[in-house]
C-alpha atoms as a PDB file:
ATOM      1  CA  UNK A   1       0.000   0.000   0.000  1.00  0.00           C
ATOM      2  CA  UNK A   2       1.367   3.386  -0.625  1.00  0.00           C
ATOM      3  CA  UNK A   3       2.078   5.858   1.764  1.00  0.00           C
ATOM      4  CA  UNK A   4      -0.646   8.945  -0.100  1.00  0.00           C
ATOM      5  CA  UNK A   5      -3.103   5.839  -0.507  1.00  0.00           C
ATOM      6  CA  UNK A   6      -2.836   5.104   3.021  1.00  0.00           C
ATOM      7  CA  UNK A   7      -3.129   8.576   4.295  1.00  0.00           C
ATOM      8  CA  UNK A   8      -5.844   9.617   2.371  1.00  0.00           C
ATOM      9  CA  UNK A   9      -7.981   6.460   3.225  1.00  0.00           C
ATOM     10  CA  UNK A  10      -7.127   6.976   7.121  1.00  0.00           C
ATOM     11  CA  UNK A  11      -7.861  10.862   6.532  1.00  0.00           C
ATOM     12  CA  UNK A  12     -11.270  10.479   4.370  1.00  0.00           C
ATOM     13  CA  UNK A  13     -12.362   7.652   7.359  1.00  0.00           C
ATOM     14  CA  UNK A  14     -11.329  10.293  10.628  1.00  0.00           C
ATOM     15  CA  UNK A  15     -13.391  12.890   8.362  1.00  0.00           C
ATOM     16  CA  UNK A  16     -16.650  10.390   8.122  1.00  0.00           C
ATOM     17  CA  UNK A  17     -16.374   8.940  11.760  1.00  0.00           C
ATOM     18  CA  UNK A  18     -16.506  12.603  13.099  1.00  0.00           C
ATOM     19  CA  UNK A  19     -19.567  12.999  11.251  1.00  0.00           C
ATOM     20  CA  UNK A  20     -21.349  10.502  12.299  1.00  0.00           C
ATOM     21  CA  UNK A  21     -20.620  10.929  16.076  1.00  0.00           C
ATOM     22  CA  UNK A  22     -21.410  14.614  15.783  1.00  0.00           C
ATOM     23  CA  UNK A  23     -24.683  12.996  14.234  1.00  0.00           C
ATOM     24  CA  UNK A  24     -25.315  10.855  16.642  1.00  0.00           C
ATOM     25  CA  UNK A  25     -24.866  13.511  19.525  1.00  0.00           C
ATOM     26  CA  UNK A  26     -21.056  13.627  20.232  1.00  0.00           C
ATOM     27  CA  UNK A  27     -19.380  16.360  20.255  1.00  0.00           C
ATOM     28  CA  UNK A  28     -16.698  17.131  17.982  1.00  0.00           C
ATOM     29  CA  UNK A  29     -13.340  18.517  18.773  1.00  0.00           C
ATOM     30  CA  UNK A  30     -12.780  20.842  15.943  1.00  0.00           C
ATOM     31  CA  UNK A  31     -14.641  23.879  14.284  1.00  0.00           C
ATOM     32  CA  UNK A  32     -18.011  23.059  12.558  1.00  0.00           C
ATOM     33  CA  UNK A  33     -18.945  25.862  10.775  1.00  0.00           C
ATOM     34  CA  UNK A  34     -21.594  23.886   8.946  1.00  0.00           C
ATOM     35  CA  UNK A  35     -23.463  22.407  12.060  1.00  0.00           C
ATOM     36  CA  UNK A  36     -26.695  20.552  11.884  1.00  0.00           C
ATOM     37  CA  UNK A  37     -28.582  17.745   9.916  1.00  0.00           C
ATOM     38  CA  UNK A  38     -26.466  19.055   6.627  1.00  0.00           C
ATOM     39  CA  UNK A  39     -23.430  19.472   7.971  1.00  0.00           C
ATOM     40  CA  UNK A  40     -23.087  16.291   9.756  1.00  0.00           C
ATOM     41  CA  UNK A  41     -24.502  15.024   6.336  1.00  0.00           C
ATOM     42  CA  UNK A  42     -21.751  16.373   4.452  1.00  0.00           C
ATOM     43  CA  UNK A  43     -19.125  15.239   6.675  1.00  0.00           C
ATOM     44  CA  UNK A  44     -20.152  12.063   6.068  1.00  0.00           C
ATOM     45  CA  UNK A  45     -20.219  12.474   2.386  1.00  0.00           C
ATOM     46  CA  UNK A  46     -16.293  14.519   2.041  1.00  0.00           C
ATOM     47  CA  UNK A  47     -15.038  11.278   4.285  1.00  0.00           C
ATOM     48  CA  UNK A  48     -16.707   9.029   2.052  1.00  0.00           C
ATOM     49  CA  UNK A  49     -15.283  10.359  -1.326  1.00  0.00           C
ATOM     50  CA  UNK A  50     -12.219  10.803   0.386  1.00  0.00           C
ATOM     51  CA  UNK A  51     -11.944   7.376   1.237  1.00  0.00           C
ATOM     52  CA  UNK A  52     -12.670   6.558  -2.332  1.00  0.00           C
ATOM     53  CA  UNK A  53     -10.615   9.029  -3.714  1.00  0.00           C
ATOM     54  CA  UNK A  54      -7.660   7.269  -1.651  1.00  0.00           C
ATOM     55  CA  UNK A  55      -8.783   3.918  -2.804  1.00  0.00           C
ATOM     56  CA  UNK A  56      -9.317   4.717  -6.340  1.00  0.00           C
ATOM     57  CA  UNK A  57      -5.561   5.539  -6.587  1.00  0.00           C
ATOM     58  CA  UNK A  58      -4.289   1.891  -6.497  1.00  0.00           C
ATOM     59  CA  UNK A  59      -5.973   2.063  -9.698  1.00  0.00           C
ATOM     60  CA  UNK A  60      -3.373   1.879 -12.746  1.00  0.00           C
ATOM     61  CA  UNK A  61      -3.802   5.596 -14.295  1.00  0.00           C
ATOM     62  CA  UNK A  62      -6.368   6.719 -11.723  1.00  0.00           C
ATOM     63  CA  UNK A  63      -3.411   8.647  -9.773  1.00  0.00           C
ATOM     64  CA  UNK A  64      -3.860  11.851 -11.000  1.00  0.00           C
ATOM     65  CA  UNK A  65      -7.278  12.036 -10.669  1.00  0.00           C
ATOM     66  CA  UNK A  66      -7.474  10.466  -7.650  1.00  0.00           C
ATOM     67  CA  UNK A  67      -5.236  12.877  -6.255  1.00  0.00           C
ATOM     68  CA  UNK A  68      -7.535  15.669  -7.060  1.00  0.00           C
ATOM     69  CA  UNK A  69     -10.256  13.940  -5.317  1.00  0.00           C
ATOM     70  CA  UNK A  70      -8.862  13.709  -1.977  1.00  0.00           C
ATOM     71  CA  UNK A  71      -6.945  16.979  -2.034  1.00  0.00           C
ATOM     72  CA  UNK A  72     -10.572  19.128  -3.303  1.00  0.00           C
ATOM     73  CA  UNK A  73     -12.556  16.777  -0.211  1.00  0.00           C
ATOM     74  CA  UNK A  74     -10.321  16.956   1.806  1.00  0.00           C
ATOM     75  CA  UNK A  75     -10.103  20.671   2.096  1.00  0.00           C
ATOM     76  CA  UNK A  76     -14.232  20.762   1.887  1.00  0.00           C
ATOM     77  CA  UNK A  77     -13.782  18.547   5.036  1.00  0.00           C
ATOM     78  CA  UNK A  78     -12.456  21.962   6.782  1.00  0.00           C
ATOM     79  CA  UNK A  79     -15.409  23.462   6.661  1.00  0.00           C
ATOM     80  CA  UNK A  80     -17.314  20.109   8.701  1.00  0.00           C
ATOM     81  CA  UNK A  81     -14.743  19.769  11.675  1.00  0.00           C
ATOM     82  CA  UNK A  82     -12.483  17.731   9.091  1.00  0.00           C
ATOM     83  CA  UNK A  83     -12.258  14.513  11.096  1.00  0.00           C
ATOM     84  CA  UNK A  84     -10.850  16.586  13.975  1.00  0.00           C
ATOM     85  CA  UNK A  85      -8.658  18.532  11.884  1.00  0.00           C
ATOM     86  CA  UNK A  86      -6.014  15.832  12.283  1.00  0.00           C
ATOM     87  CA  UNK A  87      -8.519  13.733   9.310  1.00  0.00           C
ATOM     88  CA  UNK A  88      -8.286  16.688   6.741  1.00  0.00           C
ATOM     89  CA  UNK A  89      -4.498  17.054   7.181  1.00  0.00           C
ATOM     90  CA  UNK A  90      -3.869  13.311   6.771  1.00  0.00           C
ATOM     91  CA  UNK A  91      -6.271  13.291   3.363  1.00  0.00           C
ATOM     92  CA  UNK A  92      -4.888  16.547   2.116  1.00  0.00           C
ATOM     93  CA  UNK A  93      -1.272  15.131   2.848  1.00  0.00           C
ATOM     94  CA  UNK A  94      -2.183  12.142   1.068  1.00  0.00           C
ATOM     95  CA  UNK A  95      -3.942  13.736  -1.952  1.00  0.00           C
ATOM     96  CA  UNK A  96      -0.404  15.657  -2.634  1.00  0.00           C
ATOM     97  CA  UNK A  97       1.342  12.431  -2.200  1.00  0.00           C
ATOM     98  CA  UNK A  98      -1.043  10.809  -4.489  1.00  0.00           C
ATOM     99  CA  UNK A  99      -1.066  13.635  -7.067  1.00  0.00           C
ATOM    100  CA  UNK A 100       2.764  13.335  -7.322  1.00  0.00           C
ATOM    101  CA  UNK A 101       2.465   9.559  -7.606  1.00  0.00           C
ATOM    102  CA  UNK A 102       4.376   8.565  -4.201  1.00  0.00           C
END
């Protein structure tokens, strides 16, 4: 497993667990400046597409794209707590690392 791939999949996950504990009543330790039904929604989603995004780079060709993926979800993850910051660092980190094929 690469080191982006790896990143990016532990980054998109920390991104969609936050969301759903937030959801289910928790409370987050980062910034949610979308709160409520649609921004715990949308956490959810960014982690999810994340995840694939990191997944979809062990895909001959995909890297590129990929790449993209997790670095533009990633970064919409800020504005949802972002898996307690820590999960939109590790995706963003591993979208770059993906993008540059490493």
């Amino acid at each position: 497993m690469k080191a982006g791939m790896a990143l990016a999949v532990i980054g998109g996950l920390l991104i969609l667990v936050a969301g759903l504990a937030a959801w289910g009543g928790f409370a987050p330790l980062g910034a949610w400046y979308l709160s409520g039904m649609t921004g715990y929604l949308l956490a959810v989603l960014f982690g999810l597409i994340t995840v694939i995004g990191g997944w979809w780079s062990s895909k001959p060709g995909k890297e590129s794209m990929a790449g993209i993926i997790a670095i533009i979800f990633s970064l919409l993850g800020f504005l949802v707590g972002g898996g307690w910051w820590i999960g939109s660092i590790l995706g963003l980190i591993g979208g770059i690392l993906i993008w540059m094929k490493k």
